[in-house]
N, C-alpha and C. Protein backbone atom coordinates (compact mmCIF):
# COMPACT_ATOMS: atom_id res chain seq x y z
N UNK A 1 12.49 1.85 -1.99
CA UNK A 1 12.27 1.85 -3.42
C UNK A 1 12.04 3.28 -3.88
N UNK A 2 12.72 3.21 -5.12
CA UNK A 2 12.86 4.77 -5.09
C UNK A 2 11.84 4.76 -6.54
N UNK A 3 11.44 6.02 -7.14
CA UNK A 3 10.09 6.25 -8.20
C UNK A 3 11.08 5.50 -9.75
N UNK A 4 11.80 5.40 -9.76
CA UNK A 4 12.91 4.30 -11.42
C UNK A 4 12.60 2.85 -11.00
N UNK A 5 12.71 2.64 -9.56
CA UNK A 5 12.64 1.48 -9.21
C UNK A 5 11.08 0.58 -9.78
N UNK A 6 10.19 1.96 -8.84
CA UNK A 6 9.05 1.51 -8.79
C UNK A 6 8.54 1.41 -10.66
N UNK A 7 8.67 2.37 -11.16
CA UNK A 7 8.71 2.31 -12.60
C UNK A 7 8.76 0.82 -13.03
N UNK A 8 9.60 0.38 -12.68
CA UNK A 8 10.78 -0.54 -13.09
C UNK A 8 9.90 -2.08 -12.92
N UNK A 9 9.42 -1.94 -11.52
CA UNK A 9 8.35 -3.27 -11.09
C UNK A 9 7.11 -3.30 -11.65
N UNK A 10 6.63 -1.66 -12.08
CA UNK A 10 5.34 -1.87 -12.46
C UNK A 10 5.77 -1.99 -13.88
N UNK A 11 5.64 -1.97 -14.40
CA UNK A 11 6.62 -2.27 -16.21
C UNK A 11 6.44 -3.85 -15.95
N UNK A 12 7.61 -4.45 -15.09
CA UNK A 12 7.66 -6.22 -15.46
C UNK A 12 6.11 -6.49 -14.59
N UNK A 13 5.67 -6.43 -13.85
CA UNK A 13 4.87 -6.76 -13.12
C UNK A 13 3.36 -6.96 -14.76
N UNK A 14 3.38 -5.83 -14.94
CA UNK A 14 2.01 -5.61 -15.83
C UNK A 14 2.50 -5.69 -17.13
N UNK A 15 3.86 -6.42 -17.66
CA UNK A 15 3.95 -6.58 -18.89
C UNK A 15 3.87 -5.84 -20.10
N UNK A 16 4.30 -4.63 -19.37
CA UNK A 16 4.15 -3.50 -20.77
C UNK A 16 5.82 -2.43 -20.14
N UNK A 17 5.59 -1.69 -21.37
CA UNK A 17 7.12 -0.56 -21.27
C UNK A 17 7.40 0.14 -20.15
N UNK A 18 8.56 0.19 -19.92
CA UNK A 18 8.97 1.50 -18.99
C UNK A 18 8.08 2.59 -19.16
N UNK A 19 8.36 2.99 -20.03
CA UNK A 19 7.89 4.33 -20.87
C UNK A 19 6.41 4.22 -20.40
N UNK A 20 5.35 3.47 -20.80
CA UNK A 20 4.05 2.83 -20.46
C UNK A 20 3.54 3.42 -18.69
N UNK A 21 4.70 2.52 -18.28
CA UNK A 21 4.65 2.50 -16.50
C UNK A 21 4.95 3.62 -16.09
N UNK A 22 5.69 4.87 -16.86
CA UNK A 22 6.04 5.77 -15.93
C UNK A 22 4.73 6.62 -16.14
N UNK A 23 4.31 6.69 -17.60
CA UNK A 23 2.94 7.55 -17.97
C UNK A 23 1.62 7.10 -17.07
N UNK A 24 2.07 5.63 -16.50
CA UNK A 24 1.07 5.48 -15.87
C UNK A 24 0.38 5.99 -14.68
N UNK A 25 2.23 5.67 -13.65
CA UNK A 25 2.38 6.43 -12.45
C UNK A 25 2.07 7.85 -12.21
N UNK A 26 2.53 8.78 -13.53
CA UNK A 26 2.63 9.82 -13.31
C UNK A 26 0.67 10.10 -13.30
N UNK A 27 0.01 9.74 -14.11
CA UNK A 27 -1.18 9.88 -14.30
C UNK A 27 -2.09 9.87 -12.56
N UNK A 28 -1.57 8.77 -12.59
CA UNK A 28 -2.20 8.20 -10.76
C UNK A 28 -1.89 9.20 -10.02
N UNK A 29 -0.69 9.65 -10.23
CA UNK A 29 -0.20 11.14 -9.06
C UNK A 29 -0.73 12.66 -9.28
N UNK A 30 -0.73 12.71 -10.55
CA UNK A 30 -1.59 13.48 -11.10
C UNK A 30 -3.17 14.05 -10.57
N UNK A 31 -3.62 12.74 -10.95
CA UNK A 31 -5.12 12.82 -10.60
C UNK A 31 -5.49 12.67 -9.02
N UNK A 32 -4.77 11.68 -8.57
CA UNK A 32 -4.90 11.87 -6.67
C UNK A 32 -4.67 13.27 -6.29
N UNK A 33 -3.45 13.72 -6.61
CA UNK A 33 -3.31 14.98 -6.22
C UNK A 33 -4.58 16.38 -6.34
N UNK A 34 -4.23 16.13 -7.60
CA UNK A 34 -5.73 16.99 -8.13
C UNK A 34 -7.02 16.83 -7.54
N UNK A 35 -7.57 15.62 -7.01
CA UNK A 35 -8.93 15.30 -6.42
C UNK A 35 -8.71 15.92 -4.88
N UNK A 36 -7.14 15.82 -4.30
CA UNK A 36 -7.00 16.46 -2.72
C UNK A 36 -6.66 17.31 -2.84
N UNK A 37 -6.55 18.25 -4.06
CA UNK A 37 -6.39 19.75 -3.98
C UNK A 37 -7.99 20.69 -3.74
N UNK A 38 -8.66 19.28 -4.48
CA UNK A 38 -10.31 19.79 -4.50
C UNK A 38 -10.60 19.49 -3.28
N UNK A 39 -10.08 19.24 -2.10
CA UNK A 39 -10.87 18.44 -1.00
C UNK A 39 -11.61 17.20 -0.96
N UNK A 40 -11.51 16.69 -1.84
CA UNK A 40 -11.93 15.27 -2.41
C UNK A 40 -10.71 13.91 -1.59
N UNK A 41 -11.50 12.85 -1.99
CA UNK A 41 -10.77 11.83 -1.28
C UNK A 41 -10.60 10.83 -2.31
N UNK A 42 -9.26 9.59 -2.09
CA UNK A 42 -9.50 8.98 -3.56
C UNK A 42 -9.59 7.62 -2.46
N UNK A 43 -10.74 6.74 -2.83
CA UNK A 43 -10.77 5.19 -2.11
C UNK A 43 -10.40 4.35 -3.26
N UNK A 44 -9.25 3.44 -2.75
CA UNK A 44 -8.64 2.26 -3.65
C UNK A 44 -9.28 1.04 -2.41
N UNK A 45 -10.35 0.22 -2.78
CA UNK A 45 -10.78 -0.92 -1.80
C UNK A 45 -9.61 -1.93 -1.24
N UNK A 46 -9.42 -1.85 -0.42
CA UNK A 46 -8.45 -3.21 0.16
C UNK A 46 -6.73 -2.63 -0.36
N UNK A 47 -6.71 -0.97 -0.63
CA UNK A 47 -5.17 -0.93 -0.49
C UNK A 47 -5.51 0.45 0.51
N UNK A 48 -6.41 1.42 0.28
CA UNK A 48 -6.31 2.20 1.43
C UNK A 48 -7.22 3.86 0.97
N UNK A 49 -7.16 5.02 1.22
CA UNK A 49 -7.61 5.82 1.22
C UNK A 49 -6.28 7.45 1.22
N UNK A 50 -6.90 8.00 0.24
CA UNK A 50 -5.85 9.20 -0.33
C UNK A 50 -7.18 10.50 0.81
N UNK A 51 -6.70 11.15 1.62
CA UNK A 51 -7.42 12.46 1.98
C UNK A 51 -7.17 13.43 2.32
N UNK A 52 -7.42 14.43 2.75
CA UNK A 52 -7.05 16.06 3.04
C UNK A 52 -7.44 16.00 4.63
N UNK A 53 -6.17 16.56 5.38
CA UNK A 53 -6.94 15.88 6.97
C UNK A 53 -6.42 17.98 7.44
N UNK A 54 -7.77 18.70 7.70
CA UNK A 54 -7.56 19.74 8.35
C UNK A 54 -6.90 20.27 9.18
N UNK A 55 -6.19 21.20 9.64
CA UNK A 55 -5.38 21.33 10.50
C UNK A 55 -5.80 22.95 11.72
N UNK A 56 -6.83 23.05 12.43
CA UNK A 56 -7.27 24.13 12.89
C UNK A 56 -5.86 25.32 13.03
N UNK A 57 -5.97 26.53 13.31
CA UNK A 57 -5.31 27.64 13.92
C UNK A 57 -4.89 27.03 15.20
N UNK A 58 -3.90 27.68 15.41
CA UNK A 58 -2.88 27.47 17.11
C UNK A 58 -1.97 28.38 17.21
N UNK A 59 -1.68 28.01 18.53
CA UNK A 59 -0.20 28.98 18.73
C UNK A 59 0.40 27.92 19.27
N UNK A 60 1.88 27.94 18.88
CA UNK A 60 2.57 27.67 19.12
C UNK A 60 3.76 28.45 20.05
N UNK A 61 5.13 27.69 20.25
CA UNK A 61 5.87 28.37 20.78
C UNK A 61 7.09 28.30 19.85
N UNK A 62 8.35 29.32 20.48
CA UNK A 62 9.66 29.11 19.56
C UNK A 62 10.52 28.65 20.24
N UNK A 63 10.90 27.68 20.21
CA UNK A 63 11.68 26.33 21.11
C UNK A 63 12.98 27.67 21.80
N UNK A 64 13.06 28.48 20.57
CA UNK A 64 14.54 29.41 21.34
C UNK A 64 14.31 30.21 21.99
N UNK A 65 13.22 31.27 22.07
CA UNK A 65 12.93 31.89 23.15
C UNK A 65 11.86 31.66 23.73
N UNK A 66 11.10 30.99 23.38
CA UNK A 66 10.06 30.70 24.59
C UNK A 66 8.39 31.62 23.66
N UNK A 67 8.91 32.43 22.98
CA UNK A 67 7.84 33.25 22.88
C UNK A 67 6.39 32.79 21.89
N UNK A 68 5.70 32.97 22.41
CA UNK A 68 4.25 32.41 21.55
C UNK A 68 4.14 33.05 20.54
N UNK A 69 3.74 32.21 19.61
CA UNK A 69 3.71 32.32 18.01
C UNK A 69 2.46 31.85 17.32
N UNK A 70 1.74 32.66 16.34
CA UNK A 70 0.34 31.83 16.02
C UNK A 70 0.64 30.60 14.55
N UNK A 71 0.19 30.16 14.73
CA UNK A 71 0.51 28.94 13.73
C UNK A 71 -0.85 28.97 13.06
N UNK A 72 -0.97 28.90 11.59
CA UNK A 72 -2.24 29.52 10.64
C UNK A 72 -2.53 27.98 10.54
N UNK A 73 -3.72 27.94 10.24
CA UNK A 73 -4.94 26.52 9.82
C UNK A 73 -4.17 26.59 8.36
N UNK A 74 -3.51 25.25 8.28
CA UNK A 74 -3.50 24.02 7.20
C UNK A 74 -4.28 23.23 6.60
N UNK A 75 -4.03 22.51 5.52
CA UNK A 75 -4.61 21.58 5.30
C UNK A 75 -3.35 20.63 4.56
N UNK A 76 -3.44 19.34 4.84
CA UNK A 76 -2.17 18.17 4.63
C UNK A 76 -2.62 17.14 3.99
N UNK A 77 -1.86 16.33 3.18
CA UNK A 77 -2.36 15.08 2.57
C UNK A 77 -2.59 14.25 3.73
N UNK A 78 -3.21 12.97 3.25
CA UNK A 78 -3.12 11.97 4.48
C UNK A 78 -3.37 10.50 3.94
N UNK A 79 -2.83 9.28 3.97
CA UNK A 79 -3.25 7.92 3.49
C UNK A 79 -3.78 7.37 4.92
N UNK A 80 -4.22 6.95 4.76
CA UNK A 80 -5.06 5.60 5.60
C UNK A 80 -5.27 4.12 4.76
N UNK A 81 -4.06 3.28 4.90
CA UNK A 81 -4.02 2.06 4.63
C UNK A 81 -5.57 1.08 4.94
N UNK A 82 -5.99 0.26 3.77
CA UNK A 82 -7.03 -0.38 3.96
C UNK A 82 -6.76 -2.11 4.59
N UNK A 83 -7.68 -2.34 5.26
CA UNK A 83 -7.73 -3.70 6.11
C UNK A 83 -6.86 -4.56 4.92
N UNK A 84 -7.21 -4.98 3.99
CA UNK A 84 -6.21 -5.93 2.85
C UNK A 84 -4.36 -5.68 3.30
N UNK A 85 -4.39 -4.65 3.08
CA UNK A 85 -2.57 -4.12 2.94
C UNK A 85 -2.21 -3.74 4.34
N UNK A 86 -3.23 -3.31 5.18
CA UNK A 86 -2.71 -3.88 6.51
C UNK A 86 -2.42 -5.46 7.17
N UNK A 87 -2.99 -6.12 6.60
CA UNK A 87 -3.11 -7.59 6.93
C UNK A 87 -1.55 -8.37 6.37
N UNK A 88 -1.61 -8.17 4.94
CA UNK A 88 -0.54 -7.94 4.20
C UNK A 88 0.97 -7.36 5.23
N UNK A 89 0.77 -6.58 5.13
CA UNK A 89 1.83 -6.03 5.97
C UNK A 89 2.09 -7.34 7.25
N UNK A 90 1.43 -7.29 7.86
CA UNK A 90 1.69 -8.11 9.30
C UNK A 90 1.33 -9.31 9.16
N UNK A 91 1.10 -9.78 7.92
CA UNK A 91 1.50 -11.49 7.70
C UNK A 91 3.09 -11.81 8.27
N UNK A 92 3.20 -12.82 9.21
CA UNK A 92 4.43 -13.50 9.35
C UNK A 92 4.68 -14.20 7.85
């Protein structure tokens, strides 16, 4: 499902406009984003968890010559699905 699609379900799903649903989506992405730019976490109960998962310093290597390379500390989005939408999921 692609983001027109999804538009598209949340619109009939919740009975209001395209237009409505996309301002909505965009809002939700918006503000998640923004709370894991702060290092913040966003908890939705029973669908899952939005967080910032650290990534220490390393070295790495370069697959073509072999030679060691330092790889700088990250930081990455991360979801962690909640018990509800996991269950969900693996309903037969």
């Amino acid at each position: 499902m692609n983001k027109t699609e999804l538009v598209a379900a949340m619109a009939d799903q919740a009975g209001i406009s395209k237009k409505d649903a996309e301002k909505a989506l965009k809002a939700f992405t918006d503000v998640v984003s923004e709370e894991l730019k702060n290092d913040g976490k966003v908890q939705l109960v029973g669908f899952g968890t939005f967080e910032v998962s650290k990534r220490s310093a390393r070295e790495g290597r370069n697959p073509q010559t072999g030679e060691v390379m330092p790889i700088a500390a990250s930081k990455a989005p991360k979801f962690k699905a909640g018990k509800a939408l996991k269950d969900l999921v693996n309903e037969e």
